[in-house]
N, C-alpha and C. Protein backbone atom coordinates (compact mmCIF):
# COMPACT_ATOMS: atom_id res chain seq x y z
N UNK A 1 77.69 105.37 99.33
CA UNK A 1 76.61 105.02 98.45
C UNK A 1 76.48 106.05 97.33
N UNK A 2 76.94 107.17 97.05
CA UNK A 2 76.67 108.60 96.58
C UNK A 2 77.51 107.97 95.41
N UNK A 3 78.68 107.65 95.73
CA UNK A 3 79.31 106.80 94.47
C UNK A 3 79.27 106.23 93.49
N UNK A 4 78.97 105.26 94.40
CA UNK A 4 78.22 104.40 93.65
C UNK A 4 76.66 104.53 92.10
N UNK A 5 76.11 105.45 93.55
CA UNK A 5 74.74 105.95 92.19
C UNK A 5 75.07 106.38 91.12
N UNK A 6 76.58 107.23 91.64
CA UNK A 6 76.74 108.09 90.40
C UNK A 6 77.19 107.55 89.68
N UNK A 7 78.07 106.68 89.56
CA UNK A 7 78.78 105.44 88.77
C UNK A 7 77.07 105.18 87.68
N UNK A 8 76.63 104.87 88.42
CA UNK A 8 75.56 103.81 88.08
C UNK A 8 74.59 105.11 87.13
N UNK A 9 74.67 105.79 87.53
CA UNK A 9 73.75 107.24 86.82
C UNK A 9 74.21 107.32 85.55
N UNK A 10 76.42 107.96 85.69
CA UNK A 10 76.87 107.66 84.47
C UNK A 10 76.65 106.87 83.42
N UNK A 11 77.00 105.69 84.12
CA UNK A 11 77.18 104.83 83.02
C UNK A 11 76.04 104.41 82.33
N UNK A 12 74.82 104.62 82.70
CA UNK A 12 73.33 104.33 82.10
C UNK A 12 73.09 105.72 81.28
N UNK A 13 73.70 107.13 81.48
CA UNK A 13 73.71 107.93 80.35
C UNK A 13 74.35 107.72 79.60
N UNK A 14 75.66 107.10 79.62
CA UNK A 14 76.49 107.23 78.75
C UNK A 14 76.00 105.92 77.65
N UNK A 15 75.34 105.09 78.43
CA UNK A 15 74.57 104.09 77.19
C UNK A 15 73.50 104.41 76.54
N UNK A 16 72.95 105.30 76.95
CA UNK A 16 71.38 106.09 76.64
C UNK A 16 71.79 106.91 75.78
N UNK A 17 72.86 108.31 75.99
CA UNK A 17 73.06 109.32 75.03
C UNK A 17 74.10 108.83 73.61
N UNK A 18 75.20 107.95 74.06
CA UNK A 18 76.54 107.18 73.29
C UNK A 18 77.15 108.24 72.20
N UNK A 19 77.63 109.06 73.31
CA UNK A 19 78.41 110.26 72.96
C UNK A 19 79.66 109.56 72.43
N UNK A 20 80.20 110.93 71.38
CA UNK A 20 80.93 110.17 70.61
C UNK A 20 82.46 110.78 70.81
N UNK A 21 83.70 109.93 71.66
CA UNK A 21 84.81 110.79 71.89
C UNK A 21 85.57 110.93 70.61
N UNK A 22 86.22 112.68 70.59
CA UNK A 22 86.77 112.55 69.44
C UNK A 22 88.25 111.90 69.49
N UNK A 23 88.71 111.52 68.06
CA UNK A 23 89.98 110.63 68.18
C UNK A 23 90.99 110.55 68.37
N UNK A 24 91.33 112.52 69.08
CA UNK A 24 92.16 112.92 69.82
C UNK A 24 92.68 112.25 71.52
N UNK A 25 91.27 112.49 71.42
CA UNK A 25 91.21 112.51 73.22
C UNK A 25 90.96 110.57 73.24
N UNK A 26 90.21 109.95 72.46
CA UNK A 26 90.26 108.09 72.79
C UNK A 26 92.11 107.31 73.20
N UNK A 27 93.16 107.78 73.00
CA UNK A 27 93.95 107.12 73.66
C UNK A 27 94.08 107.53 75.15
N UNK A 28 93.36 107.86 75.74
CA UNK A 28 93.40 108.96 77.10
C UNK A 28 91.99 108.32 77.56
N UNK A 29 91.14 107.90 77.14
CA UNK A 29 89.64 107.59 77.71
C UNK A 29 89.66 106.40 78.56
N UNK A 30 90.20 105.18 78.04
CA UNK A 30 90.77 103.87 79.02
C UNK A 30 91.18 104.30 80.32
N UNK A 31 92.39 105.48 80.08
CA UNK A 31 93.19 105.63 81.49
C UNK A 31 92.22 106.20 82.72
N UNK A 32 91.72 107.34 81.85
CA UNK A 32 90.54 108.43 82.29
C UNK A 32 89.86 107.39 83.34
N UNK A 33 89.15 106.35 82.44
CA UNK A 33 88.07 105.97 83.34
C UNK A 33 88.65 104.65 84.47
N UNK A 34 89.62 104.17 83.95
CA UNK A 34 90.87 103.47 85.34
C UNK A 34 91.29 104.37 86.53
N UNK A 35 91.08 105.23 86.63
CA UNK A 35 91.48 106.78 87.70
C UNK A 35 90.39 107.00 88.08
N UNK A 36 89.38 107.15 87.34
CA UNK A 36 87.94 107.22 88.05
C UNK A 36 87.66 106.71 88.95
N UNK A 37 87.08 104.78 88.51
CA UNK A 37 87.80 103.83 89.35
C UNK A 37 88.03 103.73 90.49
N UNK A 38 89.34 104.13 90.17
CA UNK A 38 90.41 104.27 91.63
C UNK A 38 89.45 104.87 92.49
N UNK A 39 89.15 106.11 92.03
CA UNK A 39 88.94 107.35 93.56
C UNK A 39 87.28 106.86 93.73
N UNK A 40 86.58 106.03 92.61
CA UNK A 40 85.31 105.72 93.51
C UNK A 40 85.35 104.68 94.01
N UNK A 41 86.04 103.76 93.78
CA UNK A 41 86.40 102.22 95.31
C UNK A 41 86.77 103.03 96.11
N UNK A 42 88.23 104.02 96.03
CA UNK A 42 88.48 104.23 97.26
C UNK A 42 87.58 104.97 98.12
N UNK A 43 86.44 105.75 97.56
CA UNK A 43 85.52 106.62 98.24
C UNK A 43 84.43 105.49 98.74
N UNK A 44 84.41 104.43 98.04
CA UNK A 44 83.44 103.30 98.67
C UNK A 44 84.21 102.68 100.06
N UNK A 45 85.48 102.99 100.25
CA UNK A 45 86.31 102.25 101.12
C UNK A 45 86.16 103.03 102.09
N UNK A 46 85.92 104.14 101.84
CA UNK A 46 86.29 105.42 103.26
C UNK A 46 85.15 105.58 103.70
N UNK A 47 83.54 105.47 102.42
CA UNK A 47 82.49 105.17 103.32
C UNK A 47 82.69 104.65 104.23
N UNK A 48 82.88 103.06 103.94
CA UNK A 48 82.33 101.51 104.65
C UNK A 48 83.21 102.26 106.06
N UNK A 49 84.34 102.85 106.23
CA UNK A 49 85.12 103.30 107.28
C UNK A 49 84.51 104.79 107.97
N UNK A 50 83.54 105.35 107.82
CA UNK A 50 82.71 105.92 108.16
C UNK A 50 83.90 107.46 107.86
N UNK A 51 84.93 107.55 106.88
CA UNK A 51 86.12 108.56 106.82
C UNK A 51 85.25 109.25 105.78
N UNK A 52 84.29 108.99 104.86
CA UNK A 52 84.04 109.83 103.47
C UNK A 52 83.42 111.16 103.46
N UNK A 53 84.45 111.97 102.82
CA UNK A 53 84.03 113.62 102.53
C UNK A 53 84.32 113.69 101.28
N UNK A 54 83.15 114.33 100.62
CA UNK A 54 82.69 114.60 99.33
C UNK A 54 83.35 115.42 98.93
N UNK A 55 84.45 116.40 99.84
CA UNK A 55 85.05 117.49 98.88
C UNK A 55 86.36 116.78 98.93
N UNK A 56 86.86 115.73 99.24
CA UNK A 56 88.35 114.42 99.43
C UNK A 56 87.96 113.53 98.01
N UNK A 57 86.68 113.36 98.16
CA UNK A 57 86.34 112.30 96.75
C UNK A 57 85.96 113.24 95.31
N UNK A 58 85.77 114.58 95.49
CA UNK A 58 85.88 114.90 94.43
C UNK A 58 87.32 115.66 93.79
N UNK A 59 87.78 116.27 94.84
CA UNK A 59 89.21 116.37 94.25
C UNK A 59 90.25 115.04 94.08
N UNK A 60 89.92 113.88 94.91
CA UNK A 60 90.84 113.01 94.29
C UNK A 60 90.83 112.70 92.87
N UNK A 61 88.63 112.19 92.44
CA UNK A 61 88.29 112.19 91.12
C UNK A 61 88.92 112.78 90.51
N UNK A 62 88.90 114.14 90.12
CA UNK A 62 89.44 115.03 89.12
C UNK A 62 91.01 115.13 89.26
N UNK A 63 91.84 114.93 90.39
CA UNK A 63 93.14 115.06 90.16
C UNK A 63 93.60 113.64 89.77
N UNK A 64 92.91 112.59 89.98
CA UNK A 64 93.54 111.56 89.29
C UNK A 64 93.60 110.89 88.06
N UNK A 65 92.10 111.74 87.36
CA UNK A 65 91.78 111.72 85.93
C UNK A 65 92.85 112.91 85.49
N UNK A 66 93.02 113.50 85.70
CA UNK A 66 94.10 114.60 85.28
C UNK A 66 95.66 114.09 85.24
N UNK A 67 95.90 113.88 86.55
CA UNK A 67 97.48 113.21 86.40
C UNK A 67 97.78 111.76 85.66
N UNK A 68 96.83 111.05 85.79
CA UNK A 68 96.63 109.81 84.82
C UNK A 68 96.72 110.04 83.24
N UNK A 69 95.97 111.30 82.53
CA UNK A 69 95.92 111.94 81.38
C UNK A 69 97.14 112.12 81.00
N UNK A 70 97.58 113.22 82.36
CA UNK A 70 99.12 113.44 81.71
C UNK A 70 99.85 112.96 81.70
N UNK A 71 100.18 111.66 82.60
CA UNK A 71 101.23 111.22 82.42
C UNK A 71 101.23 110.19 81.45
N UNK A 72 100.08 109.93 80.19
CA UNK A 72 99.80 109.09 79.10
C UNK A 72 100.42 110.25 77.82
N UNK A 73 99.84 111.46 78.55
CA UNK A 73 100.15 112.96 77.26
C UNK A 73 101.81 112.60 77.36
N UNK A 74 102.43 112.88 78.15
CA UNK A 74 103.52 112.94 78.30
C UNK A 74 104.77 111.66 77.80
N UNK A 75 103.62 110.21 78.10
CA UNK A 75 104.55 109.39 77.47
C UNK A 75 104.12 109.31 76.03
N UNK A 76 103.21 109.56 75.11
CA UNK A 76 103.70 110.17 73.85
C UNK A 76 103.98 111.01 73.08
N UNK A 77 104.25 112.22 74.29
CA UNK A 77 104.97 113.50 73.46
C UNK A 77 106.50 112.79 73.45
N UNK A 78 107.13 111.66 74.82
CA UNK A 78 107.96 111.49 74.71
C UNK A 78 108.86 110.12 73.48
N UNK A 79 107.25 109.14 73.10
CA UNK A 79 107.10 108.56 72.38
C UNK A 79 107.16 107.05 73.31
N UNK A 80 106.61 107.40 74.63
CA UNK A 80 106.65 105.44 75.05
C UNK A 80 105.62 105.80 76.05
N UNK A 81 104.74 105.76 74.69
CA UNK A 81 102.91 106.09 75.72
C UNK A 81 102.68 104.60 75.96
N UNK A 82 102.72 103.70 75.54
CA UNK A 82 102.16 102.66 75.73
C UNK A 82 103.00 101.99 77.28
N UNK A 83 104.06 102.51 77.26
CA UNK A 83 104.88 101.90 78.29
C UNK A 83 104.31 102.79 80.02
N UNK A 84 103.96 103.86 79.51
CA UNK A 84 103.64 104.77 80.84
C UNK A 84 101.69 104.53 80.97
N UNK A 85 101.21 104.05 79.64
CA UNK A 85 100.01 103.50 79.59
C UNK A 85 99.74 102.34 80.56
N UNK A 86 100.92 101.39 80.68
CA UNK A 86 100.44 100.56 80.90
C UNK A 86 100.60 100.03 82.81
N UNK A 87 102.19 101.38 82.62
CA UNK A 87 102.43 101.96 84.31
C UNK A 87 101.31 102.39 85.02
N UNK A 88 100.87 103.16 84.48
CA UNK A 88 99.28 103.66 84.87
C UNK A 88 98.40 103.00 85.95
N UNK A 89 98.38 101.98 84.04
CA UNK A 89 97.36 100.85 84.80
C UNK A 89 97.87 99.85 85.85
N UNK A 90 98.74 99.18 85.56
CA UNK A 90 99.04 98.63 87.21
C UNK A 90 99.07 99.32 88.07
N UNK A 91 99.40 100.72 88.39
CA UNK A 91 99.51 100.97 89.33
C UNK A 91 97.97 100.99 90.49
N UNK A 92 96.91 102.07 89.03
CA UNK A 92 96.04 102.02 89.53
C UNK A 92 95.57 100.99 89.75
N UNK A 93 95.38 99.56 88.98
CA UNK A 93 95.01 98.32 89.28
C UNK A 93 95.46 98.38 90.19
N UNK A 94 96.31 98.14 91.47
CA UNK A 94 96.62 97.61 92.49
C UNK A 94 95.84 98.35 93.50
N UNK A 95 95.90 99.95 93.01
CA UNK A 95 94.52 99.89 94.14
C UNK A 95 93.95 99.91 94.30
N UNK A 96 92.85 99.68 93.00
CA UNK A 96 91.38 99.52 92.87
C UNK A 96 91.48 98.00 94.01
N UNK A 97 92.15 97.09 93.40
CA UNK A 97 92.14 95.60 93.93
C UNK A 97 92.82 95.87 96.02
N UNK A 98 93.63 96.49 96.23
CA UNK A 98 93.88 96.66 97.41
C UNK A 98 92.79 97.60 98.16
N UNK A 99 92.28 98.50 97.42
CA UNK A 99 90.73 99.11 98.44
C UNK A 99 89.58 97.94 98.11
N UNK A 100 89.48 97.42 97.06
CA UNK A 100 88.32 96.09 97.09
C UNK A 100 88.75 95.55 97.96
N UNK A 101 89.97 94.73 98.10
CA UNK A 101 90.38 94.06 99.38
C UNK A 101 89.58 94.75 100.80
N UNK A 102 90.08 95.67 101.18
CA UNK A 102 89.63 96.15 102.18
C UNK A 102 88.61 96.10 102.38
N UNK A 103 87.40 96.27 101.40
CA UNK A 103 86.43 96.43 101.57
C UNK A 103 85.42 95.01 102.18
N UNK A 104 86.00 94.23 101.01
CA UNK A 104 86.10 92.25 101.10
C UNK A 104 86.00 91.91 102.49
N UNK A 105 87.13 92.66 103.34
CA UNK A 105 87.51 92.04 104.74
C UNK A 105 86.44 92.42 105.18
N UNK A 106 86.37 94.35 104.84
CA UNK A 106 85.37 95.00 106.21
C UNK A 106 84.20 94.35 106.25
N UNK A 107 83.30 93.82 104.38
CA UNK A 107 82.32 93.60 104.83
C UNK A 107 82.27 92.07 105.63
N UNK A 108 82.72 91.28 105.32
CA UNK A 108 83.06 89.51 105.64
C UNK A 108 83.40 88.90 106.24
N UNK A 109 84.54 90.27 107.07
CA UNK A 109 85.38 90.07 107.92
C UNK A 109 86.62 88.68 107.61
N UNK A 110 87.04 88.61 106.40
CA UNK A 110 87.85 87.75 106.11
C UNK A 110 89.03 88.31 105.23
């Protein structure tokens, strides 16, 4: 549930204050918040499984906004950001959608 609020905390500051990213860092903000994502379903998943530790969900947070970053930095220092952009995102898509799954079953049992 801690997740969740915070999700929900964020994103109601971030509509309240509407900070402005500079235009360095906006090809990196999409991925950023797809990695986020990730590690708060999956921290909603490990709740519902009674597994969740706050110092597992915050280093996943930050190491997956980080390695997600770089490996976008990296595909256009190498010049095929859009191609490792978009690796990214499926990948993480699959497990935002495979921990929702889980979650789908645990609560529904289906």
């Amino acid at each position: 549930m801690i997740p969740v609020l915070g999700l929900i905390i964020g994103v109601g500051l971030g509509l309240l204050v509407q900070p402005e990213v500079p235009a360095t860092l906006q090809p990196y903000l999409p991925i950023a918040i797809i990695a986020a994502l990730d590690a708060v379903v999956g921290a909603v998943r490990a709740l519902g499984e009674r597994r969740f530790d706050d110092r597992v969900f915050v280093v996943s947070f930050i190491s997956n906004v980080l390695i997600a970053a770089f490996i976008v930095f990296l595909g256009d220092q190498l010049g095929v950001g859009s191609q490792l952009s978009t690796g990214v995102v499926v990948v993480l898509g699959i497990r935002i959608f495979a921990n929702a799954a889980a979650i789908r079953r645990r609560i529904f049992h289906a």
